[in-house]
Protein backbone atom coordinates (compact mmCIF):
# COMPACT_ATOMS: atom_id res chain seq x y z
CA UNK A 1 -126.95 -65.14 0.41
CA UNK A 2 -126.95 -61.16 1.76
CA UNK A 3 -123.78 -59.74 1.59
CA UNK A 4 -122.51 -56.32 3.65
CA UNK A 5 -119.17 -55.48 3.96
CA UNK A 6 -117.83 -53.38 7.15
CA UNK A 7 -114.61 -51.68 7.83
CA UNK A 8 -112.68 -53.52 10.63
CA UNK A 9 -113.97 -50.87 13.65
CA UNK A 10 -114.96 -51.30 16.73
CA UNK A 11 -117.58 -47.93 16.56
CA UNK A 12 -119.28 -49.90 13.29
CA UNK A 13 -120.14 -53.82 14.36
CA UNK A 14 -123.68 -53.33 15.04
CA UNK A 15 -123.81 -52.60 11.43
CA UNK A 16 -122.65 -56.54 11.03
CA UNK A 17 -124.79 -57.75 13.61
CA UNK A 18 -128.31 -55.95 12.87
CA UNK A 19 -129.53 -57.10 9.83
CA UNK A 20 -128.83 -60.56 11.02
CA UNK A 21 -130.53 -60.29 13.89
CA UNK A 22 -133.73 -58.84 11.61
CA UNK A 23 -133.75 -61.63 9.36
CA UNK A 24 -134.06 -63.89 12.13
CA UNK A 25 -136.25 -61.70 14.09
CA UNK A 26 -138.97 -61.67 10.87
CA UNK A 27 -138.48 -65.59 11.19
CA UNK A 28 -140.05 -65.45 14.66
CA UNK A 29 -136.67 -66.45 16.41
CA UNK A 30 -136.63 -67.33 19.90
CA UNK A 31 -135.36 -63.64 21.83
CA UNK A 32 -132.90 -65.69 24.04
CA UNK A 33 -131.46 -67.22 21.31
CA UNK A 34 -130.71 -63.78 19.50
CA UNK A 35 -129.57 -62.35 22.32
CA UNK A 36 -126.58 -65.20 21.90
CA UNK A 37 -126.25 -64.62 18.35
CA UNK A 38 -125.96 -61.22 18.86
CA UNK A 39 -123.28 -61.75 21.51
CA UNK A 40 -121.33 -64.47 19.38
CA UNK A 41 -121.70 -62.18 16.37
CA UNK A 42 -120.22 -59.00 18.54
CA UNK A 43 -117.00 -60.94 19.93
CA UNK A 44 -115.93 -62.28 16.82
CA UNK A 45 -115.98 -58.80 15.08
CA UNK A 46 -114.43 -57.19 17.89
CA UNK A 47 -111.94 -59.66 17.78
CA UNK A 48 -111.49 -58.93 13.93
CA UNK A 49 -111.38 -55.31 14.76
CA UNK A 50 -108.96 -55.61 17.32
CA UNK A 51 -106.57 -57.73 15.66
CA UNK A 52 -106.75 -58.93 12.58
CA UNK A 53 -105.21 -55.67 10.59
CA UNK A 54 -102.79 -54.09 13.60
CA UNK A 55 -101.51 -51.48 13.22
CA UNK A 56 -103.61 -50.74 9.98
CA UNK A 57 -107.24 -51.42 9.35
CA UNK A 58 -109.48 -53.15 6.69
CA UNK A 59 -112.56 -54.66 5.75
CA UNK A 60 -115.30 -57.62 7.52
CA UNK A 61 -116.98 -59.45 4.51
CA UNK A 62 -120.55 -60.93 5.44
CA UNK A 63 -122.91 -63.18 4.30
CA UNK A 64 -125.08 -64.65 5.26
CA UNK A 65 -128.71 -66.59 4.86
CA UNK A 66 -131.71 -68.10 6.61
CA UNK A 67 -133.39 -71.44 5.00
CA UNK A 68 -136.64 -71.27 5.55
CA UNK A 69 -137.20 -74.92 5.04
CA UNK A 70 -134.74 -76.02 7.15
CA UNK A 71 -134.69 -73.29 9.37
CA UNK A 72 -131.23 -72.89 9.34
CA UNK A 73 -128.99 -69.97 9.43
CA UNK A 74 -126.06 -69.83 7.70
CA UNK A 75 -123.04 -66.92 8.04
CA UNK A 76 -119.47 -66.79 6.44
CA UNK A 77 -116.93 -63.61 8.11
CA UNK A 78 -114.15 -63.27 5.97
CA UNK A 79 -111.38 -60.66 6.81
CA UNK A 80 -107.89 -60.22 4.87
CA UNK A 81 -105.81 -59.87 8.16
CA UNK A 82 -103.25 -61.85 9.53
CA UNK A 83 -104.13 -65.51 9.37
CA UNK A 84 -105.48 -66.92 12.51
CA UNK A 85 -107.26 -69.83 13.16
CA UNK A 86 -109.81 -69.23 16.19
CA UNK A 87 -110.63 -72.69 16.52
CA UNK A 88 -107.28 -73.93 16.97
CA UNK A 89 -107.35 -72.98 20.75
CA UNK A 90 -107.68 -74.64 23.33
CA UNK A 91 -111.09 -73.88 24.97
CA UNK A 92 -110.41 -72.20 28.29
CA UNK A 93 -111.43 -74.18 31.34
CA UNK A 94 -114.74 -72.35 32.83
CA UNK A 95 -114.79 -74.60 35.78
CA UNK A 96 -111.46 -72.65 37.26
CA UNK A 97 -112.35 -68.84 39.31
CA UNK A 98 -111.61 -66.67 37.01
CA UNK A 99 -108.66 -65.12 38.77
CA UNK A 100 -107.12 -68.79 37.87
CA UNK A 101 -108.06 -68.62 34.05
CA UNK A 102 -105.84 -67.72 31.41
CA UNK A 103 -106.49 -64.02 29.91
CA UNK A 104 -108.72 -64.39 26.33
CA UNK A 105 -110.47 -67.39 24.59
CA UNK A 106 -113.82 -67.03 26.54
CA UNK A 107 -115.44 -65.18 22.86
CA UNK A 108 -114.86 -67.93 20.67
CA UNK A 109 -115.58 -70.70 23.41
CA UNK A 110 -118.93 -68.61 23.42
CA UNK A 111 -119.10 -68.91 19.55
CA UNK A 112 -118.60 -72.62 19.77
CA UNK A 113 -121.39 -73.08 22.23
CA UNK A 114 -123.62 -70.92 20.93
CA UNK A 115 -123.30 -71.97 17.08
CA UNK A 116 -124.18 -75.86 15.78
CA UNK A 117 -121.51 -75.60 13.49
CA UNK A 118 -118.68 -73.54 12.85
CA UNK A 119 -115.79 -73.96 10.42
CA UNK A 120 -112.67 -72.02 9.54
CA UNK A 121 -110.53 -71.68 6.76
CA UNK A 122 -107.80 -69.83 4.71
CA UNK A 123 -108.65 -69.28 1.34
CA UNK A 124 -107.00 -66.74 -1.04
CA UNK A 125 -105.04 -64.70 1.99
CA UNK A 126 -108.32 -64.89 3.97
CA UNK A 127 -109.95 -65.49 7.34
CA UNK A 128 -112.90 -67.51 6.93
CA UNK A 129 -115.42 -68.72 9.43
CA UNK A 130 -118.77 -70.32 8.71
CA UNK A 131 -121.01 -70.42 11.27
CA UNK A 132 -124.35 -72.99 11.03
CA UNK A 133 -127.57 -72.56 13.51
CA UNK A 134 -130.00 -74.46 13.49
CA UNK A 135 -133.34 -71.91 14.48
């Protein structure tokens, strides 16, 4: 597994996001299917950013791997915020306008549809969520 480490910012996610996206892009990944990565991979650190450490700030742990074999691609975010469980919500109901939705939810409904697998748990005061793709 790679590991980076990024402080909780808004101004600093690509940094989280773009040397995923190369590892998968030297794996000859399909373009659509990083352009969904990339997207599941930016709300879930914005919503880290935006929430997880209010009013202070802190870190985004990453790791992350690609089995060549099985072609599948493997990432753990860990974060020592406030502990919140993305996947306990409710996934918002897409078929409604969206002047009748609920505000929030639509990131990690994204996530979930976008990702074969993803996981969360609390382990030693922190966030963690491991994501599985299948490439």
């Amino acid at each position: 597994m790679k590991h980076i480490v990024i402080p909780a910012d808004k101004k600093v996610i690509a940094k989280g996001i773009e040397p995923i996206i190369a590892l998968l892009e030297d794996h000859d990944a399909d373009f659509k299917l990083l352009n969904k990565i990339e997207l599941a991979l930016d709300e879930l650190y914005t919503n880290i950013a935006s929430y997880a450490y209010e009013p202070g700030t802190g870190d985004i742990e990453i790791d992350y791997d690609f089995d060549e074999e099985t072609r599948l691609l493997t990432i753990i975010i860990a974060d020592s915020g406030k502990a919140f469980d993305p996947l306990a919500k409710e996934d918002p109901n897409i078929a409604l306008p969206a002047e009748s939705r609920q505000i929030g939810g639509l990131g990690i409904f994204i996530v979930k549809n976008v990702m074969d697998e993803t996981t969360y748990c609390r382990v030693d005061n922190k966030n963690i969520l491991t994501l599985k793709k299948k490439i």
